[in-house]
Structures are given as structure tokens and as C-alpha cells.
PDB file of N, CA and C in Angstrom:
ATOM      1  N   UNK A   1      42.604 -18.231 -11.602  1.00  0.00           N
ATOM      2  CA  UNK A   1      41.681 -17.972 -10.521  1.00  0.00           C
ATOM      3  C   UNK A   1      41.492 -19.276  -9.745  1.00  0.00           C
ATOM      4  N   UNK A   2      41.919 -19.021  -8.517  1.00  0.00           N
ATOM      5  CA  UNK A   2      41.271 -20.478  -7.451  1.00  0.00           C
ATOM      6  C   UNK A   2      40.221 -21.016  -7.575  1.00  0.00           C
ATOM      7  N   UNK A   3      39.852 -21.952  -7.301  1.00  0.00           N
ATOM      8  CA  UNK A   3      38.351 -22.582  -6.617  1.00  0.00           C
ATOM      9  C   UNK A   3      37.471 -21.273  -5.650  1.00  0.00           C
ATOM     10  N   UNK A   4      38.438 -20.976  -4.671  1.00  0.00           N
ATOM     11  CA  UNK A   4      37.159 -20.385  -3.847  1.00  0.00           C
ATOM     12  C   UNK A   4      37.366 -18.728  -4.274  1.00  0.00           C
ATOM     13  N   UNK A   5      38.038 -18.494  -4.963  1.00  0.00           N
ATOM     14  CA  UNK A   5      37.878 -17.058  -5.527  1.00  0.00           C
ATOM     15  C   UNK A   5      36.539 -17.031  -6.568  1.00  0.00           C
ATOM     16  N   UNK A   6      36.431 -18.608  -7.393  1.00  0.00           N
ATOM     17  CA  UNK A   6      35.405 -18.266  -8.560  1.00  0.00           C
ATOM     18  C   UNK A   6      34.137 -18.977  -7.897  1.00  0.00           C
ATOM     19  N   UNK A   7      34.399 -20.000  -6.429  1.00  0.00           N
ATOM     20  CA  UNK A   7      32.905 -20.085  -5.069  1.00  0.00           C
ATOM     21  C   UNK A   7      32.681 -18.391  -4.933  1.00  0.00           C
ATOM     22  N   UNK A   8      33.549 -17.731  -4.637  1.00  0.00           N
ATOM     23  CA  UNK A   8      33.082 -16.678  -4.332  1.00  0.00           C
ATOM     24  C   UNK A   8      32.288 -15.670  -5.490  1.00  0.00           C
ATOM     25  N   UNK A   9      33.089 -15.859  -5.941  1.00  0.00           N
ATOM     26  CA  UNK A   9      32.396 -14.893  -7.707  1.00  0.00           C
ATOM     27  C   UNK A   9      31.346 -15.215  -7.805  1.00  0.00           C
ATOM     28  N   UNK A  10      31.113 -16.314  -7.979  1.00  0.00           N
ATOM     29  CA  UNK A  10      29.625 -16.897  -8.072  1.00  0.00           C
ATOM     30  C   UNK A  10      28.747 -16.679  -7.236  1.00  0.00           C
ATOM     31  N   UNK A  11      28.366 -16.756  -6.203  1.00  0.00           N
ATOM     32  CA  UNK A  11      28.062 -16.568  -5.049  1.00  0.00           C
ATOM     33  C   UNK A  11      27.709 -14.932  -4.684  1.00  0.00           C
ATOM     34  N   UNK A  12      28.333 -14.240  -5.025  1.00  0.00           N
ATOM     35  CA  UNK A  12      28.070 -12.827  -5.108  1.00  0.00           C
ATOM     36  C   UNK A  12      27.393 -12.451  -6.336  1.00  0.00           C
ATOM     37  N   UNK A  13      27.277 -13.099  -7.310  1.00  0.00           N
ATOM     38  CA  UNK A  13      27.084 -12.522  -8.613  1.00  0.00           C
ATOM     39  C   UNK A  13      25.702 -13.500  -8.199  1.00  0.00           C
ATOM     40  N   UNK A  14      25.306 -14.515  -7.270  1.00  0.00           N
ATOM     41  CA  UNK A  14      23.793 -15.120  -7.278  1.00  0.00           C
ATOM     42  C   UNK A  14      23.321 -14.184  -6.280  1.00  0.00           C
ATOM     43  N   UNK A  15      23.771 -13.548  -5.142  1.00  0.00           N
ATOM     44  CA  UNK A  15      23.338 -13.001  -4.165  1.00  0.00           C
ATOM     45  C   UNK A  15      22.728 -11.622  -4.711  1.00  0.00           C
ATOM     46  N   UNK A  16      23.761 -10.516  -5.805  1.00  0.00           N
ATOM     47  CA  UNK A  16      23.345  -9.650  -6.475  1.00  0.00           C
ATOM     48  C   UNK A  16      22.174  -9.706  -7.457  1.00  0.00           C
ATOM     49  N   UNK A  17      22.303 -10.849  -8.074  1.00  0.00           N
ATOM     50  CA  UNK A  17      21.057 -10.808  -8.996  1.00  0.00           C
ATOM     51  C   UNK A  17      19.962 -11.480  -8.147  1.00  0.00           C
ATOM     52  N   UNK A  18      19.763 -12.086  -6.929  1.00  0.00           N
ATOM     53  CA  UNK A  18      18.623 -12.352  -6.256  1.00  0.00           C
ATOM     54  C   UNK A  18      18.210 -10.818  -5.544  1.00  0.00           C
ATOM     55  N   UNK A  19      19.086 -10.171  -5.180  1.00  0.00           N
ATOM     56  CA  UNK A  19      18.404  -8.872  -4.783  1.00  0.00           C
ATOM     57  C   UNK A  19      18.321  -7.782  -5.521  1.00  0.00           C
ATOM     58  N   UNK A  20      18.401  -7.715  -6.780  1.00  0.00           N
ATOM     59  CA  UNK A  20      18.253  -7.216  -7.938  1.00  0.00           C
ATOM     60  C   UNK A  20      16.896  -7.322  -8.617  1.00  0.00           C
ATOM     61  N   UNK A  21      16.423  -8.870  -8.808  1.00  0.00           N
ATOM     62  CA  UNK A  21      15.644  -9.240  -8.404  1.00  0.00           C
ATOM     63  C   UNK A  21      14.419  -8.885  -8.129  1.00  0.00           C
ATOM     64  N   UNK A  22      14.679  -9.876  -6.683  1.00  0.00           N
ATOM     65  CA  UNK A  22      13.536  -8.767  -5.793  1.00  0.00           C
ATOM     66  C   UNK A  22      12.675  -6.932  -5.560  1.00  0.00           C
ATOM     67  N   UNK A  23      13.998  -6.553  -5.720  1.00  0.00           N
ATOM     68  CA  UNK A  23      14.167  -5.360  -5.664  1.00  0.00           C
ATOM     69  C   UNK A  23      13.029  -4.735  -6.729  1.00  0.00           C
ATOM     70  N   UNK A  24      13.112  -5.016  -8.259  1.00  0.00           N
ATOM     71  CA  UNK A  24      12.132  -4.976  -8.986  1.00  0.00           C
ATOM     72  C   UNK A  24      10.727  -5.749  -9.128  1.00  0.00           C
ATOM     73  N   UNK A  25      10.180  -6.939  -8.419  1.00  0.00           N
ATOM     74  CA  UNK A  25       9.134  -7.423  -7.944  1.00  0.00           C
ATOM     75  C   UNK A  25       8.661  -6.140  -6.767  1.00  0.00           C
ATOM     76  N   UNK A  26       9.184  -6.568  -6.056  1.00  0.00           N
ATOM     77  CA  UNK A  26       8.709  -4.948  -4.995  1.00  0.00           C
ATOM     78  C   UNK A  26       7.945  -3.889  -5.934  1.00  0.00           C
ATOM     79  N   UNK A  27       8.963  -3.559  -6.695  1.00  0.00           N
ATOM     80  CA  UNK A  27       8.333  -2.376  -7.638  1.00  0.00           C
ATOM     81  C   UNK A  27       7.487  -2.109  -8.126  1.00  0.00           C
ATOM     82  N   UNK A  28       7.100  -3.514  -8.637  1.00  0.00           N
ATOM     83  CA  UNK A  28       6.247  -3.318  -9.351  1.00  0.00           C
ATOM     84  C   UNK A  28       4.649  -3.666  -8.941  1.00  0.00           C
ATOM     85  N   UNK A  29       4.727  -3.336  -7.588  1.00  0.00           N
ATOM     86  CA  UNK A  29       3.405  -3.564  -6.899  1.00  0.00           C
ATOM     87  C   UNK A  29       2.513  -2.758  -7.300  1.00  0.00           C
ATOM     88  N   UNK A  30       0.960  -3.947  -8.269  1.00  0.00           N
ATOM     89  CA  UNK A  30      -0.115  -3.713  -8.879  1.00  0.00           C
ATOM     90  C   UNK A  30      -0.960  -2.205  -8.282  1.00  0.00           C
ATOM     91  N   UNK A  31      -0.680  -1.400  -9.417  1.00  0.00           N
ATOM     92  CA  UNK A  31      -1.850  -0.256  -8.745  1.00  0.00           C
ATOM     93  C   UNK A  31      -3.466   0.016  -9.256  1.00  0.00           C
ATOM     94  N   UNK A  32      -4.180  -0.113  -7.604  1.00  0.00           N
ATOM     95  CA  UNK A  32      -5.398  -0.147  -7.636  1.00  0.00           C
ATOM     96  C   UNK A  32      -6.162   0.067  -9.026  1.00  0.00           C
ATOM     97  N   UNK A  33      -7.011  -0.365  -9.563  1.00  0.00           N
ATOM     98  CA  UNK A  33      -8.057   0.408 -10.769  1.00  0.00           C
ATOM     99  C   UNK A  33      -8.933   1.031 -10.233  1.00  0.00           C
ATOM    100  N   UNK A  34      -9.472   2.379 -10.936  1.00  0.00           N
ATOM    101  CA  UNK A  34     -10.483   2.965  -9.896  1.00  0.00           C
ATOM    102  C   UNK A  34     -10.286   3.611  -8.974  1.00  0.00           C
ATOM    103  N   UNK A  35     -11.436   4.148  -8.005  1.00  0.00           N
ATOM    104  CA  UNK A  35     -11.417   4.363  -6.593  1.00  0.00           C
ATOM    105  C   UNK A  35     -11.942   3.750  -5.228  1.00  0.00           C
ATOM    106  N   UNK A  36     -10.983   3.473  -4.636  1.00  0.00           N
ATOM    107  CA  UNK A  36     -11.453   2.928  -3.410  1.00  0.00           C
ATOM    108  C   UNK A  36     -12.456   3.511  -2.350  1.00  0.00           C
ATOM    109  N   UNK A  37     -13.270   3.283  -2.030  1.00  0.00           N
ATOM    110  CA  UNK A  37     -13.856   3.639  -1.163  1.00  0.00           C
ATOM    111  C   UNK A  37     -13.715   3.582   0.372  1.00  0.00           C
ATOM    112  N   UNK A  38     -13.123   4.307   0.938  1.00  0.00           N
ATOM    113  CA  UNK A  38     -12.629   4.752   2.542  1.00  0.00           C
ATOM    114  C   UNK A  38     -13.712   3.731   3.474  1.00  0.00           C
ATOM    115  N   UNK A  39     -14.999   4.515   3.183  1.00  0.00           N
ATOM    116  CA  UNK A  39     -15.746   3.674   4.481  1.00  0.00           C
ATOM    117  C   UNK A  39     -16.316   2.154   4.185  1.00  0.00           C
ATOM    118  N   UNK A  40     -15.835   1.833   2.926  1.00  0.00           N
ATOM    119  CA  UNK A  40     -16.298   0.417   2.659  1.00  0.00           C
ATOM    120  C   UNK A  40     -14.839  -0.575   2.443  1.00  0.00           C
ATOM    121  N   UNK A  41     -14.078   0.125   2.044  1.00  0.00           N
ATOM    122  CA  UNK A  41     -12.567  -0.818   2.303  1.00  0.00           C
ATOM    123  C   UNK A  41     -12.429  -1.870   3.173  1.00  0.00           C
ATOM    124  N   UNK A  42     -11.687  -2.774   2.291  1.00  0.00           N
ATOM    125  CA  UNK A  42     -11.010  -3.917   3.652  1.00  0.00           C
ATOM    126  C   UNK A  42      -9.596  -3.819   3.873  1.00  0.00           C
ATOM    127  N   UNK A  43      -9.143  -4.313   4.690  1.00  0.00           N
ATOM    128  CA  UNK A  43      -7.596  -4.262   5.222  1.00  0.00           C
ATOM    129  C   UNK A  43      -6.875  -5.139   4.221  1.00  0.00           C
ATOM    130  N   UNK A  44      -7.653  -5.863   3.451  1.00  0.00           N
ATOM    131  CA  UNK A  44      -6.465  -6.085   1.844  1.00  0.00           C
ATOM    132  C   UNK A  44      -6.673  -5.306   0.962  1.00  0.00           C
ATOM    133  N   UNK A  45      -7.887  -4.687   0.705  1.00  0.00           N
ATOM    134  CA  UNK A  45      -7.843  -3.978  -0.616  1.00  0.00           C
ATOM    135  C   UNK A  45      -7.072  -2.271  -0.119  1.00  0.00           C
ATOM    136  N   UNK A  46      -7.153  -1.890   1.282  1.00  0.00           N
ATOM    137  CA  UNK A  46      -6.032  -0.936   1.600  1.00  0.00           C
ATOM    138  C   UNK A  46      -4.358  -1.075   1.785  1.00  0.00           C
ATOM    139  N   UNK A  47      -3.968  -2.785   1.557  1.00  0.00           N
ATOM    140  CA  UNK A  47      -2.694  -2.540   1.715  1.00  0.00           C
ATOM    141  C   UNK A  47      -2.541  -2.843   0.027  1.00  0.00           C
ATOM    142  N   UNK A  48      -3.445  -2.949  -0.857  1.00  0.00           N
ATOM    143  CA  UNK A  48      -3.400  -3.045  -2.311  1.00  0.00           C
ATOM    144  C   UNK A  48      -3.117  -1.089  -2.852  1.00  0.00           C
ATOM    145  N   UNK A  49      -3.029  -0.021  -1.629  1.00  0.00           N
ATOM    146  CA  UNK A  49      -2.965   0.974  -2.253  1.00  0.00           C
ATOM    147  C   UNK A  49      -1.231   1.283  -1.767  1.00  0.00           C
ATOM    148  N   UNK A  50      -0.421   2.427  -2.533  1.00  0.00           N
ATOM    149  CA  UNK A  50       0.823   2.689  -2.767  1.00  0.00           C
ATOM    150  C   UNK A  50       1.128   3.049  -1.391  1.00  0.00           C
ATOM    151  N   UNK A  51       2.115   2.331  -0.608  1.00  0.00           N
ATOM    152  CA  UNK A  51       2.868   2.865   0.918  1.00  0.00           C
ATOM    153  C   UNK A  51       1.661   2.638   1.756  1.00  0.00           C
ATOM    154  N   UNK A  52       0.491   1.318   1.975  1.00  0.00           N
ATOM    155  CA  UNK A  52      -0.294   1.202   3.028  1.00  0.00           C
ATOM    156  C   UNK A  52       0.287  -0.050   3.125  1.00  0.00           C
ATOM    157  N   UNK A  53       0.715  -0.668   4.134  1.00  0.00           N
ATOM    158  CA  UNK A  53       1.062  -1.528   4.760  1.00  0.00           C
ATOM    159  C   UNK A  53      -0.030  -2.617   5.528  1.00  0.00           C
ATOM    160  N   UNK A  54       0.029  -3.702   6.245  1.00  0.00           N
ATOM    161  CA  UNK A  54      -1.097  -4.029   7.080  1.00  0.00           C
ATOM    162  C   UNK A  54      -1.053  -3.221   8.355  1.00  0.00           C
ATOM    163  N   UNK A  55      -0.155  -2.751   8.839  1.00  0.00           N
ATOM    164  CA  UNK A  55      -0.319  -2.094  10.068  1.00  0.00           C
ATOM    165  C   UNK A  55      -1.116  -0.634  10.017  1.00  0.00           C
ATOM    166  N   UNK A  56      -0.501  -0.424   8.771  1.00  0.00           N
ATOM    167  CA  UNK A  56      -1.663   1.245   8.579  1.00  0.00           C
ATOM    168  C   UNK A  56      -2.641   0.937   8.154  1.00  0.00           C
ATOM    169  N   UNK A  57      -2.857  -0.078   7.586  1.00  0.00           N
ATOM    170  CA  UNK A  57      -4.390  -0.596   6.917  1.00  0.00           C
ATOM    171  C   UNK A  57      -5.333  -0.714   8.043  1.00  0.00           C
ATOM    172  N   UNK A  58      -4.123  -1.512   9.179  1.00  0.00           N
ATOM    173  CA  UNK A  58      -5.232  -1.640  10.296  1.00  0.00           C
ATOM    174  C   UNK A  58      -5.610  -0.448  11.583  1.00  0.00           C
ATOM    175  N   UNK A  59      -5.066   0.677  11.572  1.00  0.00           N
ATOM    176  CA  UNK A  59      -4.553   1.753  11.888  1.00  0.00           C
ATOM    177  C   UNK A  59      -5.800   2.504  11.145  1.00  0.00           C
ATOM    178  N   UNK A  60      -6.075   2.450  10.086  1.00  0.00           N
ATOM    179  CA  UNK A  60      -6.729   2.728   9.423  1.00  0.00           C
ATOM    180  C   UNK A  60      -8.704   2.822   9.886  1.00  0.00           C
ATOM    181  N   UNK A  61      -8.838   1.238   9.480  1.00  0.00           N
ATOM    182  CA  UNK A  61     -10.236   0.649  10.097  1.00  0.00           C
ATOM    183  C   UNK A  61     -10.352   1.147  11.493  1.00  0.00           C
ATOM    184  N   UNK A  62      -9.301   1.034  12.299  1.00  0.00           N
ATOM    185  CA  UNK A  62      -9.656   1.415  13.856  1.00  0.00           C
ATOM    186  C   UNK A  62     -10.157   2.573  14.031  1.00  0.00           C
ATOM    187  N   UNK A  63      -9.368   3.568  12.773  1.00  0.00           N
ATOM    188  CA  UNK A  63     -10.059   5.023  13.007  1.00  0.00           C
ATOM    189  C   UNK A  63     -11.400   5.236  12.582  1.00  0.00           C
ATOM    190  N   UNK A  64     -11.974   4.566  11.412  1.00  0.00           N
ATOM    191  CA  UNK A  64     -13.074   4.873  10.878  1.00  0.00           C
ATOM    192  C   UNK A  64     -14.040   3.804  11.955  1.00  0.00           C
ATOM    193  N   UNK A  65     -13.473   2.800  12.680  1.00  0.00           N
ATOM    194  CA  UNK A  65     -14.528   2.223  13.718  1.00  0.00           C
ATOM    195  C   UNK A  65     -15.023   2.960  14.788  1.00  0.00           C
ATOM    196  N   UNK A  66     -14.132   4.052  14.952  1.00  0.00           N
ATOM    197  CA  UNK A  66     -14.225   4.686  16.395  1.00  0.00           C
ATOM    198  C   UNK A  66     -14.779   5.967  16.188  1.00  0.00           C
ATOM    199  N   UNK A  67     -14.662   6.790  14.923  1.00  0.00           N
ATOM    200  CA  UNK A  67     -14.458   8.285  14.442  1.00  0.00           C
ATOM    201  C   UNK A  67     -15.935   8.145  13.284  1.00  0.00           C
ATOM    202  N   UNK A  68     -16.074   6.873  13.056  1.00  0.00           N
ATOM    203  CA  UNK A  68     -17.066   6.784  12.155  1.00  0.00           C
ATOM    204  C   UNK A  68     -16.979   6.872  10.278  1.00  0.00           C
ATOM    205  N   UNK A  69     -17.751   7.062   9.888  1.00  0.00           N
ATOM    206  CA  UNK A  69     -17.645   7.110   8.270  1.00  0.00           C
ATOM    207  C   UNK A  69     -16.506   8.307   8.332  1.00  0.00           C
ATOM    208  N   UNK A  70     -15.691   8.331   7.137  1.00  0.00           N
ATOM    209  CA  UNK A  70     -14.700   9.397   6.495  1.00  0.00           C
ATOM    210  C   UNK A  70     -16.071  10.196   6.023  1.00  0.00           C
ATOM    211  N   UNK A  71     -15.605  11.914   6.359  1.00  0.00           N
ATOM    212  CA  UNK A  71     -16.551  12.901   5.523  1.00  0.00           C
ATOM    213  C   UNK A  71     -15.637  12.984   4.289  1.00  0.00           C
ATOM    214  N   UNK A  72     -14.335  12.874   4.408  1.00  0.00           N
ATOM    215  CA  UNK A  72     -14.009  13.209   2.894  1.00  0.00           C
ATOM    216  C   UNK A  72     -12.185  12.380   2.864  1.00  0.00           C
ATOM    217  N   UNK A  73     -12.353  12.702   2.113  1.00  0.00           N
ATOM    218  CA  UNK A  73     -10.577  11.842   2.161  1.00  0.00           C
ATOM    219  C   UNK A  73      -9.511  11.980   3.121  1.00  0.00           C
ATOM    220  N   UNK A  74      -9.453  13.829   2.941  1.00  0.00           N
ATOM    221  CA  UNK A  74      -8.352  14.018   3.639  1.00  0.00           C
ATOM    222  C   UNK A  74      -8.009  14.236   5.212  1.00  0.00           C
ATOM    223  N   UNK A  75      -9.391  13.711   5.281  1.00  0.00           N
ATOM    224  CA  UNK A  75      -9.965  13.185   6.818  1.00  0.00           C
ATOM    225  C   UNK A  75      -8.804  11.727   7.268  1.00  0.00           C
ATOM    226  N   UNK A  76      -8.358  10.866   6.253  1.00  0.00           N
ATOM    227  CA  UNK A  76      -7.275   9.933   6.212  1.00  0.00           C
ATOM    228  C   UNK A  76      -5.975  10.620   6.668  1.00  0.00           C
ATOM    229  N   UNK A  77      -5.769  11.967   6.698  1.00  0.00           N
ATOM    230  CA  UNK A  77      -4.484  12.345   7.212  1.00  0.00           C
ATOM    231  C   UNK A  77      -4.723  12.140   9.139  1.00  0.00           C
ATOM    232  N   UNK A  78      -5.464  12.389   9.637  1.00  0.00           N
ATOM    233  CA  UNK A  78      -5.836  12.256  10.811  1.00  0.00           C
ATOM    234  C   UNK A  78      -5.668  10.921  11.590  1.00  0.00           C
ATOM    235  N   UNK A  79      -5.024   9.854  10.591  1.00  0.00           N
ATOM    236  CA  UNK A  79      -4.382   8.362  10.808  1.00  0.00           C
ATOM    237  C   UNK A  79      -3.115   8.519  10.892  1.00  0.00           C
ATOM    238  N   UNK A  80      -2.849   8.208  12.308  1.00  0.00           N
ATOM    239  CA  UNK A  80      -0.770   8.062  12.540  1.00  0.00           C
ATOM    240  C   UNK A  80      -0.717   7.031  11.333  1.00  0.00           C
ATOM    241  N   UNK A  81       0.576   7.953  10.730  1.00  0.00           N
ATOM    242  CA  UNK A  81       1.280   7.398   9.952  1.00  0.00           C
ATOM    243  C   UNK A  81       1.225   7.670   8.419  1.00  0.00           C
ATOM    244  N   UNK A  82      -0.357   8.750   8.107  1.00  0.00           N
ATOM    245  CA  UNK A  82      -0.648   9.559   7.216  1.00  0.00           C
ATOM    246  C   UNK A  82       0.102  11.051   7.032  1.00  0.00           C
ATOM    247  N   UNK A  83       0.486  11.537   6.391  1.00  0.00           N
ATOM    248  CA  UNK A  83       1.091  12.771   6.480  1.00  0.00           C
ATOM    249  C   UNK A  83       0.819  13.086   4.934  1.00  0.00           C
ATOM    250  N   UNK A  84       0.684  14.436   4.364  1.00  0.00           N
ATOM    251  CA  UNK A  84       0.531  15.154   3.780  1.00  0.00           C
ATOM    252  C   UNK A  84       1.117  14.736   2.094  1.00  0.00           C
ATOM    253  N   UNK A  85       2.329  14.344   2.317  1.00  0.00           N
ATOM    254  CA  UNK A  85       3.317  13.521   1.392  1.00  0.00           C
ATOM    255  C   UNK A  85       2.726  12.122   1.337  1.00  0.00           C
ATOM    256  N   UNK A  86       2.456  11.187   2.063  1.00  0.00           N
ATOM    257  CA  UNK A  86       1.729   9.877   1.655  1.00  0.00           C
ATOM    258  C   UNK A  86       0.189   9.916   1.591  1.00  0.00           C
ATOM    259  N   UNK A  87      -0.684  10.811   1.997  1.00  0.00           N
ATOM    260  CA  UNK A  87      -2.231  11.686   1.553  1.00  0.00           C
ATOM    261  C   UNK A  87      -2.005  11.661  -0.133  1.00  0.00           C
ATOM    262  N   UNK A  88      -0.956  12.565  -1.078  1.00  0.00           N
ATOM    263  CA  UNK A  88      -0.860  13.114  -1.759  1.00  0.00           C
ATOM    264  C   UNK A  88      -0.745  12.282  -3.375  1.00  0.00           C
ATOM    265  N   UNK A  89       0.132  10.783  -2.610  1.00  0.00           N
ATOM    266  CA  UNK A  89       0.138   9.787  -3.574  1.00  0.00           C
ATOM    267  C   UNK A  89      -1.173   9.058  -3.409  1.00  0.00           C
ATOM    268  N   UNK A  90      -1.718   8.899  -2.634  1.00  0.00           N
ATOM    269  CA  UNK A  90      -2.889   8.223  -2.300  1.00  0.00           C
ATOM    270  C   UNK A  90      -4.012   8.737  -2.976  1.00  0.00           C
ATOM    271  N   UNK A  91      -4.446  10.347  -2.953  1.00  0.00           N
ATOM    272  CA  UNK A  91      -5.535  10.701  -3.140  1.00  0.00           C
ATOM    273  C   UNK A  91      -6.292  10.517  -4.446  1.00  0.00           C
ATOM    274  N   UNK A  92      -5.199  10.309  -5.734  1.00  0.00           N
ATOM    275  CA  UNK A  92      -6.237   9.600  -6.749  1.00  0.00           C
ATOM    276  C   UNK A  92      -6.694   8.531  -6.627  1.00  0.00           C
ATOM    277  N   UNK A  93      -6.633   7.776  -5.934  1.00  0.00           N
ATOM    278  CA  UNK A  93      -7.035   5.937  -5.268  1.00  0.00           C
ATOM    279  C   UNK A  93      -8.295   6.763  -4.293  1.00  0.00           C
ATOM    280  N   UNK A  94      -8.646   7.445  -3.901  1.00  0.00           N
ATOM    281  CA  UNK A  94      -9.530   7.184  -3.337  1.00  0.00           C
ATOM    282  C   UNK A  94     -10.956   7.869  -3.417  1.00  0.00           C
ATOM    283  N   UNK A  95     -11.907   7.440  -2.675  1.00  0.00           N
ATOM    284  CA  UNK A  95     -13.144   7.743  -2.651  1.00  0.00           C
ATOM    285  C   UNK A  95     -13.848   8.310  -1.105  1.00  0.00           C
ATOM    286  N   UNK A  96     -14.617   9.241  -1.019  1.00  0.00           N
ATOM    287  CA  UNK A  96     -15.756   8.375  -0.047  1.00  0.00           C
ATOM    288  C   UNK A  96     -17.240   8.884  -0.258  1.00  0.00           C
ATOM    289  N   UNK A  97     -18.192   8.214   0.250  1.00  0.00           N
ATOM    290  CA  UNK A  97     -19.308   7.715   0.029  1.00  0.00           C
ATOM    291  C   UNK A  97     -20.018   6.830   0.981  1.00  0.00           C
ATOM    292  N   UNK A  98     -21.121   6.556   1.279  1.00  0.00           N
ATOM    293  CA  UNK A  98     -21.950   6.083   2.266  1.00  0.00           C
ATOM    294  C   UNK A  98     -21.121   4.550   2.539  1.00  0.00           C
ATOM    295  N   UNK A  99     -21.334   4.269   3.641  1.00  0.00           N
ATOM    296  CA  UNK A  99     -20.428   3.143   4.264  1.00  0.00           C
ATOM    297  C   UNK A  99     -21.258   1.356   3.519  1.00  0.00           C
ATOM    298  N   UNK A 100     -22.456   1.920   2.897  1.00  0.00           N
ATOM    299  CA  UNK A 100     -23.257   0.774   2.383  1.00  0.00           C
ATOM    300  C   UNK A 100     -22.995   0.582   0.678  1.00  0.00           C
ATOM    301  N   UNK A 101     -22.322   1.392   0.001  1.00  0.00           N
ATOM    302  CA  UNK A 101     -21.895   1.276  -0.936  1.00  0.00           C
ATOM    303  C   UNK A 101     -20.614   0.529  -1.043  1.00  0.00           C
ATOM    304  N   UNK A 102     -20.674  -0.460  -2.105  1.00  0.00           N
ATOM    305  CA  UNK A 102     -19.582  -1.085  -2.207  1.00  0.00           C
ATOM    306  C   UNK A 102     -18.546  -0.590  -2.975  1.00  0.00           C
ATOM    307  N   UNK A 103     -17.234  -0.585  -2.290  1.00  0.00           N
ATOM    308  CA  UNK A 103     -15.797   0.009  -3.141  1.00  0.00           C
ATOM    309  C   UNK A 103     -15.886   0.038  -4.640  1.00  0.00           C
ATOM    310  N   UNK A 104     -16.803  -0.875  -5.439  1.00  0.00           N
ATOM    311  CA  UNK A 104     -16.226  -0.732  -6.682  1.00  0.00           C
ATOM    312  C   UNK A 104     -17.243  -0.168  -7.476  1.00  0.00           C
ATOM    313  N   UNK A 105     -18.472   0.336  -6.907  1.00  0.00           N
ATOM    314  CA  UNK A 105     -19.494   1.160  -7.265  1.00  0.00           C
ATOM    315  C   UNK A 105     -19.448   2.671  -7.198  1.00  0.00           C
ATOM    316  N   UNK A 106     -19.762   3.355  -8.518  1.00  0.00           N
ATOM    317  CA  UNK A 106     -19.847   4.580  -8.682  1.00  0.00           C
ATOM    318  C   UNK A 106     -21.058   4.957  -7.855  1.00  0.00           C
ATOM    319  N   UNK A 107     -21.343   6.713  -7.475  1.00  0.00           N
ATOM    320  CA  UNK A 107     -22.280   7.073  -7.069  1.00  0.00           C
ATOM    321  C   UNK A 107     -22.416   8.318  -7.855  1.00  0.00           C
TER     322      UNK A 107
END
């Protein structure tokens, strides 16, 4: 085997196991304890839930700034970018409850 046949071997075999990797860090993104609370959430502890991003997180707040407290969860489908299928993984993560209660308090 040449020099740059086993540069190359190498090189692919670091590139594969760096995105191999990664690939499983991704994965294993921490899921919430508890329930979150909709009208008391922040835009980190919503991109801490499964498929919320910062852009839907913030997508998110804008609706409950404008539309007011959530009456109930699935009032969250009514956010571009919510649909029925990402509602569905979500809905054991969440809560709602008066906007003065804090997320990690039962009622």
C-alpha cells in the first residue's frame, strides 16, 4: 500500500468515526424531567424539549405573547411548525397552568 493510499485510509476512517461520533452525541439529547409548563417556559428550557429548536422556541413565545396564556396544550399545534406528529412526541413534556406558576411546580 502507498503513502497516500494509507493518507487516505486514515483520513476516511478519522472523518467516519468523527461523524459517527457526533451522530450519537446528537442522540442523545437530555430529555426534560417532568412537565414543562407552556405559559411559564423559557426559550432554553423549550429547545431542552424533543424537535424544538430556537427558532420554534421562539415561534413559540411570540404566540403565547400575542394569543395569550395556552388554555391547554394542544393549543401548541396552532404554532407554524407544530403539526400533529411533533404535538404527539411532545405532549408528555408538557403542562399548562397559570402563567405565574413556575415550570417546575405542581398544581
Amino acid at each position: 500500500m502507498s503513502k497516500f493510499q494509507r493518507f487516505v485510509s486514515t483520513g476516511l476512517a478519522l472523518a467516519l468515526a468523527f461523524v459517527l461520533s457526533t451522530g450519537l452525541a446528537l442522540a442523545a439529547q437530555p430529555v426534560p424531567a417532568g412537565k414543562l409548563n407552556l405559559n411559564s417556559a423559557t426559550a432554553a428550557q423549550l429547545v431542552g424539549l424533543p424537535g424544538i429548536g430556537e427558532k420554534l422556541a421562539a415561534r413559540i413565545l411570540e404566540y403565547r405573547q400575542k394569543a395569550g396564556s395556552f388554555k391547554s396544550a394542544q393549543e401548541l399545534m396552532n404554532v407554524k411548525g407544530i403539526g400533529e406528529k411533533n404535538f404527539q412526541k411532545l405532549q408528555g413534556f408538557l403542562s399548562v397552568s397559570e402563567a405565574s406558576v413556575r415550570s417546575g411546580e405542581s398544581r
